[in-house]
Protein backbone atom coordinates (compact mmCIF):
# COMPACT_ATOMS: atom_id res chain seq x y z
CA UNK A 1 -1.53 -27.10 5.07
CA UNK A 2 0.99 -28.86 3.58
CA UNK A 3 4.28 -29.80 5.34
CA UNK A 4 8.04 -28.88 4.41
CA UNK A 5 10.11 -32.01 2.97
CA UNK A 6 11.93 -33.84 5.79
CA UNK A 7 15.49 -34.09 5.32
CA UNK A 8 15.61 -37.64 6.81
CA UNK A 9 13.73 -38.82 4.04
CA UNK A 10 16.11 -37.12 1.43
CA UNK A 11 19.37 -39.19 3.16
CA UNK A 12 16.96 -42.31 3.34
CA UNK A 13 16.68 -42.04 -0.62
CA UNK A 14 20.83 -41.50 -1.17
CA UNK A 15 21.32 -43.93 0.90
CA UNK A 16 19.04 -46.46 -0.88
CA UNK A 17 20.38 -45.76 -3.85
CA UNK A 18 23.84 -45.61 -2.95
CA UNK A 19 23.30 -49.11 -1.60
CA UNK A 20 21.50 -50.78 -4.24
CA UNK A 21 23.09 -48.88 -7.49
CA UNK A 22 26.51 -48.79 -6.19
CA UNK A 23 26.72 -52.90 -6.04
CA UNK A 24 24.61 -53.35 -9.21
CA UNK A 25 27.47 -50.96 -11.28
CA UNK A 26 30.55 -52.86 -9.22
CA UNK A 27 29.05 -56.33 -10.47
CA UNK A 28 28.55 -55.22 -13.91
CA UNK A 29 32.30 -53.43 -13.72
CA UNK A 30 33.64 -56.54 -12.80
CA UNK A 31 32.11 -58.90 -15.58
CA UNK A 32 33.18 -56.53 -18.18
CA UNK A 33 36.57 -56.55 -16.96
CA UNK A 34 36.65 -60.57 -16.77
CA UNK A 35 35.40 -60.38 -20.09
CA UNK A 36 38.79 -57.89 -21.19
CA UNK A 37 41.13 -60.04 -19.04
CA UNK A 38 40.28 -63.54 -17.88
CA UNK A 39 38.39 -64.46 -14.68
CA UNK A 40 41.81 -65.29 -12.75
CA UNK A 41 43.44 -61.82 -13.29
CA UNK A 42 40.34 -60.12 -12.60
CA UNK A 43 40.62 -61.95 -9.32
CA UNK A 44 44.36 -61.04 -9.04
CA UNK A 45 43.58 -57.32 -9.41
CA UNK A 46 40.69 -57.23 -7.30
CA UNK A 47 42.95 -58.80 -4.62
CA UNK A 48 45.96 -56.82 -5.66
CA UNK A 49 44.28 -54.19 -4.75
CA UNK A 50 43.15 -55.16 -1.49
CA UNK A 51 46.65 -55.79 -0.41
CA UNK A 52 47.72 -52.09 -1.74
CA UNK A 53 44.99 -50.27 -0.21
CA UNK A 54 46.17 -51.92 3.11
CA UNK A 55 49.79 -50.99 2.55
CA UNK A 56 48.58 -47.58 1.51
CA UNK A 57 45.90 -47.11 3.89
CA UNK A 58 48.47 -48.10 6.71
CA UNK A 59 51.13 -45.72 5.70
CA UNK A 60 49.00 -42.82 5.24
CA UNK A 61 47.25 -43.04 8.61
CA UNK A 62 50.82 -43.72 10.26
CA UNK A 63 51.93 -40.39 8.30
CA UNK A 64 48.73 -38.66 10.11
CA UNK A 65 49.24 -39.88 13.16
CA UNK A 66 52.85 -38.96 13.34
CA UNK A 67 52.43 -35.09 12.20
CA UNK A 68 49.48 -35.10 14.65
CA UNK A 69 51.90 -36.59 17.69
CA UNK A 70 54.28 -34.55 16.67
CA UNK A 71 52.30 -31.24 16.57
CA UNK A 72 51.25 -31.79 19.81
CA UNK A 73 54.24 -32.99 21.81
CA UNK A 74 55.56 -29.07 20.25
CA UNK A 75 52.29 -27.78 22.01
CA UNK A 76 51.22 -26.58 18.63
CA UNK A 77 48.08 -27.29 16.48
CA UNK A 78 48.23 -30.42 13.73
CA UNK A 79 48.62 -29.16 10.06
CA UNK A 80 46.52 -32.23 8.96
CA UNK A 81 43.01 -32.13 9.96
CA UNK A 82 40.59 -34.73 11.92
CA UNK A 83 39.12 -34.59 8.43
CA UNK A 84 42.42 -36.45 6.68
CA UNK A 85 42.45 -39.01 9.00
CA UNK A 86 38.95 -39.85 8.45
CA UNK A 87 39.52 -39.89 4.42
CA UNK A 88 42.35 -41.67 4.65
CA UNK A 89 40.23 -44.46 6.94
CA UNK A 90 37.43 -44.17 3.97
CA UNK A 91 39.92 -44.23 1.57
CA UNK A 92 41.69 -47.65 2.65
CA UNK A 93 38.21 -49.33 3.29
CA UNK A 94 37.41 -48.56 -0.25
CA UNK A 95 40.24 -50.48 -1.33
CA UNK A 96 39.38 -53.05 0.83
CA UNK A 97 36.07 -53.55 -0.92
CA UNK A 98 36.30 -55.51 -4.22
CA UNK A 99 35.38 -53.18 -7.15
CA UNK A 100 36.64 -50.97 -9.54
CA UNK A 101 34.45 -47.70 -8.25
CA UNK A 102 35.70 -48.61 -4.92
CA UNK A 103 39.52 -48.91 -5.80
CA UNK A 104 39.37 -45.53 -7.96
CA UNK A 105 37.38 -43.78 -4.95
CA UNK A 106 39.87 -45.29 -2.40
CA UNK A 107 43.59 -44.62 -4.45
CA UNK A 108 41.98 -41.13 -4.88
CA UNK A 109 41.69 -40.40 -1.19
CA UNK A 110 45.08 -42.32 -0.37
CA UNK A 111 47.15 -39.52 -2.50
CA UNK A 112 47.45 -36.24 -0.20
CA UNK A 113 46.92 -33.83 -2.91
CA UNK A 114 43.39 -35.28 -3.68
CA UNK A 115 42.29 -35.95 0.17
CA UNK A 116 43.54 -32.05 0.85
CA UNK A 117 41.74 -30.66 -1.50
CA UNK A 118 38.34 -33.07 -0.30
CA UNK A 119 39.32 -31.98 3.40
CA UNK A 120 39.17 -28.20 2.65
CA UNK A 121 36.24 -28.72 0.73
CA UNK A 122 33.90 -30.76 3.63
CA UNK A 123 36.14 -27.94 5.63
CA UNK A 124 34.44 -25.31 4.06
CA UNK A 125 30.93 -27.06 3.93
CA UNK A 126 31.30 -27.71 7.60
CA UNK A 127 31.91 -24.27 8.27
CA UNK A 128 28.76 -23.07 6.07
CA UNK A 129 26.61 -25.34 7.38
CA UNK A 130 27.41 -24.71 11.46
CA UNK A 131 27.67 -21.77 13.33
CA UNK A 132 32.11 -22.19 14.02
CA UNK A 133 32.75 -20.60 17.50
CA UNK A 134 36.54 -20.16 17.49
CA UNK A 135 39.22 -18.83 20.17
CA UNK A 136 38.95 -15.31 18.46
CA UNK A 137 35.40 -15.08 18.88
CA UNK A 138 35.43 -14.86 22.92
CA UNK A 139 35.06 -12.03 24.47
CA UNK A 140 37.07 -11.46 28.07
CA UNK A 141 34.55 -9.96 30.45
CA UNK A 142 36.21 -6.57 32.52
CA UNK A 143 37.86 -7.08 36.19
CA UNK A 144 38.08 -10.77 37.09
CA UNK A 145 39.57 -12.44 33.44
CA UNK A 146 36.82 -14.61 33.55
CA UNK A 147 35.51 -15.53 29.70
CA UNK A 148 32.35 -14.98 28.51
CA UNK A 149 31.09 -16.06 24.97
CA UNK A 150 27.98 -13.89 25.47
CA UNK A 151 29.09 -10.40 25.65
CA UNK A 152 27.63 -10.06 29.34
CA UNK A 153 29.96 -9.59 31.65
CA UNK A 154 29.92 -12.39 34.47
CA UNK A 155 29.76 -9.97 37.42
CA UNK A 156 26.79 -8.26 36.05
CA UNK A 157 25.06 -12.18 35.73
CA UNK A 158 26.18 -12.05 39.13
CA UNK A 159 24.81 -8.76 40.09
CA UNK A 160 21.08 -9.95 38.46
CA UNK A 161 21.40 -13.09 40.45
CA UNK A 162 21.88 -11.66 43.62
CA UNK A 163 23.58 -13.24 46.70
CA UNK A 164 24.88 -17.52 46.79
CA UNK A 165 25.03 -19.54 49.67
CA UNK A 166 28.79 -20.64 49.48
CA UNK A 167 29.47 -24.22 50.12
């Protein structure tokens, strides 16, 4: 009988890959373009960048965390997502990283156009992939306003249960 694929093996094999090809194509980006340029401006991009990713990664995640306080001290839900914040984290330690995949990656999730349309996208993939309970989905149970996700109204639990000894 033989056995479904495992999925941990499947992540295992991405994340092999991502961590051995990923380097190997950074290295060879970066000889080319000391080849184009010089080996001192190569190292003045690749630091260049560093220091803009910081500045960008810092203003970005200052911009999300400001809509976010501000959402809530109005008692009303954030416009940007958990989702943002994390991109824009990704996105700035990208730039941190010396390479030119890495820079591209990271500018790309520093602009908010790109990042919202990755955030709807792992939005929409989160959503497909888990069962989303939301507010709307509760049901109130009739008589004592208590909420049940169920359907089964608490009293009748109560009813099955028969009698508690109240502390």
């Amino acid at each position: 009988m033989t056995q479904p694929p495992r999925a941990g093996g499947r992540v295992l094999s991405w994340v092999v890959l991502l961590f051995v090809t990923v380097p190997l194509l950074e290295l060879y980006l970066l000889l080319l373009v000391g080849r184009l340029i010089g080996f001192w401006p190569t190292v003045a991009v690749t630091l260049l960048t560093g220091v803009i990713g910081g500045t960008l990664a810092k203003r970005e995640g200052l911009l999300v965390y400001r809509q976010w306080r501000r959402a809530l001290d109005e008692l009303r839900p954030p416009e940007t997502g958990i989702i943002e914040g994390l991109l824009v984290l990704v996105g700035g330690a990208l730039l941190l990283t010396p390479g030119v995949l890495t820079d591209i990656a990271g500018l790309l999730l520093m602009f908010r156009p790109t990042r919202r349309r990755l955030a709807a996208r792992l939005r929409a993939a989160i959503t497909a992939r888990f069962d989303v309970v939301t507010l709307t989905d509760v049901q109130h149970s009739s008589g004592d306003g208590a909420i049940d996700t169920t359907g089964t109204s608490v009293s009748d639990v109560d009813a099955q249960l028969g009698p508690r000894d109240e502390p």
